[in-house]
Protein backbone atom coordinates (compact mmCIF):
# COMPACT_ATOMS: atom_id res chain seq x y z
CA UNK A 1 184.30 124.73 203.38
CA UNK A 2 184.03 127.35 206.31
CA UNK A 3 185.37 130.84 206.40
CA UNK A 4 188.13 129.45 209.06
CA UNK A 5 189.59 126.65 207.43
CA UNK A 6 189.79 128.51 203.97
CA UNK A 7 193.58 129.41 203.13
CA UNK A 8 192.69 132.96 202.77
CA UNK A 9 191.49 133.50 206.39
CA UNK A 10 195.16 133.63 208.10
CA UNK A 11 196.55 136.85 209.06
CA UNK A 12 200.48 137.12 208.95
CA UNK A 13 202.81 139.60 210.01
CA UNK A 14 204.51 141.59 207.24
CA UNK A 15 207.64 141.75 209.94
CA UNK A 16 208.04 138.57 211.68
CA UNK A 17 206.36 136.45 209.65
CA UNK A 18 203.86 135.18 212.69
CA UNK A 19 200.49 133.87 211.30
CA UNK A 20 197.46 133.66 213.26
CA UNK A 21 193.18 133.21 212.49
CA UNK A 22 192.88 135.69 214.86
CA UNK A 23 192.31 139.26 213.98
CA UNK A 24 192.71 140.77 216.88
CA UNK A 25 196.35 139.89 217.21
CA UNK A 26 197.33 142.19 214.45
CA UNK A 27 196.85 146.26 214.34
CA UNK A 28 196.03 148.34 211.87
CA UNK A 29 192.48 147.52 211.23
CA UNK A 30 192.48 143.59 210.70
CA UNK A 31 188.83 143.51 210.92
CA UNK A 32 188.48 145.89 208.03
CA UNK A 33 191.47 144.35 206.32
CA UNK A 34 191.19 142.00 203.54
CA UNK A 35 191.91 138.21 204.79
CA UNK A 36 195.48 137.09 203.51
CA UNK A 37 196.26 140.77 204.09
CA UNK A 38 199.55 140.94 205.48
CA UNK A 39 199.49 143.41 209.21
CA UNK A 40 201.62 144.09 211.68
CA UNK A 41 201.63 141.61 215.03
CA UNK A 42 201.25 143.36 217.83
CA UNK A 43 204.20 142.15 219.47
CA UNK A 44 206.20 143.18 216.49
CA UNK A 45 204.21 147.09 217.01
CA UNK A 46 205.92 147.56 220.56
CA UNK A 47 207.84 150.31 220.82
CA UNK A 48 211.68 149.66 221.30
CA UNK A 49 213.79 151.59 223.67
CA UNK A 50 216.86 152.12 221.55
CA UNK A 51 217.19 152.57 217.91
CA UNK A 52 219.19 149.93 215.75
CA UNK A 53 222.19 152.00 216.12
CA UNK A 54 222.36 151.90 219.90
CA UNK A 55 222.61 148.08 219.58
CA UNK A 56 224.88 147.79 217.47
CA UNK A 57 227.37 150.21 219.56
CA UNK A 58 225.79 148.24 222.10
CA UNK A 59 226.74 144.74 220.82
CA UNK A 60 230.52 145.89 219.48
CA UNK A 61 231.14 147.18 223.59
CA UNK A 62 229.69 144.33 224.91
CA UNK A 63 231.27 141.92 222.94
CA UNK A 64 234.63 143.12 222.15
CA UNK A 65 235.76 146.09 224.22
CA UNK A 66 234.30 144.82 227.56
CA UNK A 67 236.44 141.63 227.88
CA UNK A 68 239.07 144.34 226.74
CA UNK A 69 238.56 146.64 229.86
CA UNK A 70 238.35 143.80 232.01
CA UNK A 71 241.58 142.27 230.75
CA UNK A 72 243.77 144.88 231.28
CA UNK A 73 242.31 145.92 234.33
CA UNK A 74 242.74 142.41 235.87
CA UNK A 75 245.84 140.91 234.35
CA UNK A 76 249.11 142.89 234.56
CA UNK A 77 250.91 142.27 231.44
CA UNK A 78 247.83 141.98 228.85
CA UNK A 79 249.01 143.54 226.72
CA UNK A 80 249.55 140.54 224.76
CA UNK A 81 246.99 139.16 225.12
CA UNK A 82 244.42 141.73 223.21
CA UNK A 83 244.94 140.37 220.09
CA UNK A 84 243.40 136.66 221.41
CA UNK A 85 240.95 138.48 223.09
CA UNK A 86 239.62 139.94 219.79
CA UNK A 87 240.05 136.94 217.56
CA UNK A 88 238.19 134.88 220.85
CA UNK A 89 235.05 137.93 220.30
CA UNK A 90 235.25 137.02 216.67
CA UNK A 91 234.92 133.65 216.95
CA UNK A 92 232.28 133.18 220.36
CA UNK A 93 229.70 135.99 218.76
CA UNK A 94 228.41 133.29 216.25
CA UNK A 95 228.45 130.94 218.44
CA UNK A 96 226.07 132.61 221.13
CA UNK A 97 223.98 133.67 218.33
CA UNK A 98 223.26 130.20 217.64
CA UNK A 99 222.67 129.26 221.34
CA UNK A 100 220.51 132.27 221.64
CA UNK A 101 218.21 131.16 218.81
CA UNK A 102 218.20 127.54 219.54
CA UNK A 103 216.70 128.76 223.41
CA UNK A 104 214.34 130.49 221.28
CA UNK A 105 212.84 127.50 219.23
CA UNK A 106 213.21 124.91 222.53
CA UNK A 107 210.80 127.61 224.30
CA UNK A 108 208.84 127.99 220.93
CA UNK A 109 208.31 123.50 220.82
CA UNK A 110 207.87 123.26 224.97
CA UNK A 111 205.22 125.81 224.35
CA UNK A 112 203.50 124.17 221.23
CA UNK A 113 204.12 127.03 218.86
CA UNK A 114 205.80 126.12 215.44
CA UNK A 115 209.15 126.94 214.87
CA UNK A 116 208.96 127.57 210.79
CA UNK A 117 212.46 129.20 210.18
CA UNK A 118 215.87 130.04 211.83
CA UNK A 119 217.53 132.83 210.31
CA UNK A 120 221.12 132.98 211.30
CA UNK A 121 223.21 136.11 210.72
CA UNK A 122 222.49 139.47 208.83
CA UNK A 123 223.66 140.31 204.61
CA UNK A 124 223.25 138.04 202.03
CA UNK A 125 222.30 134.38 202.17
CA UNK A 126 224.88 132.05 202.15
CA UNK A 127 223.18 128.69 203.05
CA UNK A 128 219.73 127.44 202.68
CA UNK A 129 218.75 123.94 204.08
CA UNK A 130 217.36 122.23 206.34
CA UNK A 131 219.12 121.13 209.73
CA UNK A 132 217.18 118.73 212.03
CA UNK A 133 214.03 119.14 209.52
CA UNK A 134 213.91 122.68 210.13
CA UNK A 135 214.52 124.91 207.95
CA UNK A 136 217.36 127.30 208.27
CA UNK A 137 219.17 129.97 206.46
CA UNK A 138 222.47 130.83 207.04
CA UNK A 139 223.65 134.90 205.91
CA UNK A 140 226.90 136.79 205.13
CA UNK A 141 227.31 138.30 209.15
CA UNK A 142 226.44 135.97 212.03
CA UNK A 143 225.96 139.12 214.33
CA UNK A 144 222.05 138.31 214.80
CA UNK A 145 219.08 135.98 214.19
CA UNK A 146 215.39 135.30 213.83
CA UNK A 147 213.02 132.45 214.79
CA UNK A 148 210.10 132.88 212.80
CA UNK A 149 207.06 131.05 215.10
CA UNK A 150 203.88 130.01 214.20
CA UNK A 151 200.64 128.08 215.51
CA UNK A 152 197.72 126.26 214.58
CA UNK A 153 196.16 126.75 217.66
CA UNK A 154 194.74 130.23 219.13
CA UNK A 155 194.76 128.39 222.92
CA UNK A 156 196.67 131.21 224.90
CA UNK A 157 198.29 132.35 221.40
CA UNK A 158 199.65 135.81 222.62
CA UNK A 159 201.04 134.35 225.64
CA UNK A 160 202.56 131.74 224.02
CA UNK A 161 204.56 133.96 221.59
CA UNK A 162 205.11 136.24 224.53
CA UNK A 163 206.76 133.87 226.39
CA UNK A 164 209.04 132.73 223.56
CA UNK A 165 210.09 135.92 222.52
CA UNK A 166 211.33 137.03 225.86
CA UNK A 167 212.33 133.86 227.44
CA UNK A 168 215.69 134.41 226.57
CA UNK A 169 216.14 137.98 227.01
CA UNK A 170 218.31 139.14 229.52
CA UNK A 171 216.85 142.19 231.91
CA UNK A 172 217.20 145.50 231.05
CA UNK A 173 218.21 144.47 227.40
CA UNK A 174 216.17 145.51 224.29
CA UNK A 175 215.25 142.16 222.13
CA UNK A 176 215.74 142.16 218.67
């Protein structure tokens, strides 16, 4: 058996979870690493913009208080209507959490990467299972999710996860 096909030569990410035979995809020293060790990708290494904190303010004004402004700037007696307006926030934010992801893991299988987890929400777990024989996990507060990608071949690897990771994204927008 060969050095590469060995279970102990794959690299994974001890923050996404990405695993690759390729060292140089990681930082912090892979070569001089131990194999198995886990590293940090080097997508998951980029620098973000905005702390966590930012987002979340970030999130709550886009979601809730921005249909908010716009309702009572652009219907006269809205008043009323504020209280549907929050329960609608409440119930969509899930909703385009799950579209979000699943854009992630079609762009993840067009691309040939492996799509090896959904993650669904933020908390404890509430749900473990599989839906359409992949596995997903369902937690306590559907404000966010992760699709955990993998590969089995290095062919344009970095790309690849590039590509899937910011497919989605919407400009000017910091990516979870």
């Amino acid at each position: 058996m060969d050095e590469s096909s060995s279970p102990d030569s794959i690299y994974r990410c001890n923050r996404c979870g990405i695993e690759s035979l390729e060292p140089t995809c990681f930082l912090g020293g892979a070569t001089q690493a131990p194999r198995g060790h886990a590293l940090t990708c080097v997508t998951c290494a980029q620098t973000d913009q905005f702390g966590p904190g930012l987002r979340v303010v970030g999130g709550v004004f886009g979601a809730i208080v921005l249909p908010l402004i716009f309702l009572l700037a652009l219907v006269p007696n809205a008043k009323t209507s504020i209280v549907a307006v929050i329960v609608a926030a409440f119930v969509m934010q899930p909703l385009i959490v799950v579209l979000h992801e699943l854009g992630h893991f079609g762009t993840a299988r067009l691309l040939g990467l492996q799509a090896s987890l959904i993650t669904l929400g933020a908390g404890h777990k509430l749900w473990s299972g599989r839906v359409f024989a992949v596995p997903t996990r369902l937690q306590g507060w559907p404000v966010l999710g992760m699709t955990y990608l993998g590969s089995t071949s290095l062919r344009w690897l970095r790309t690849r996860v590039w590509l899937t990771r910011r497919a989605i994204a919407l400009p000017g927008r910091a990516q979870f």
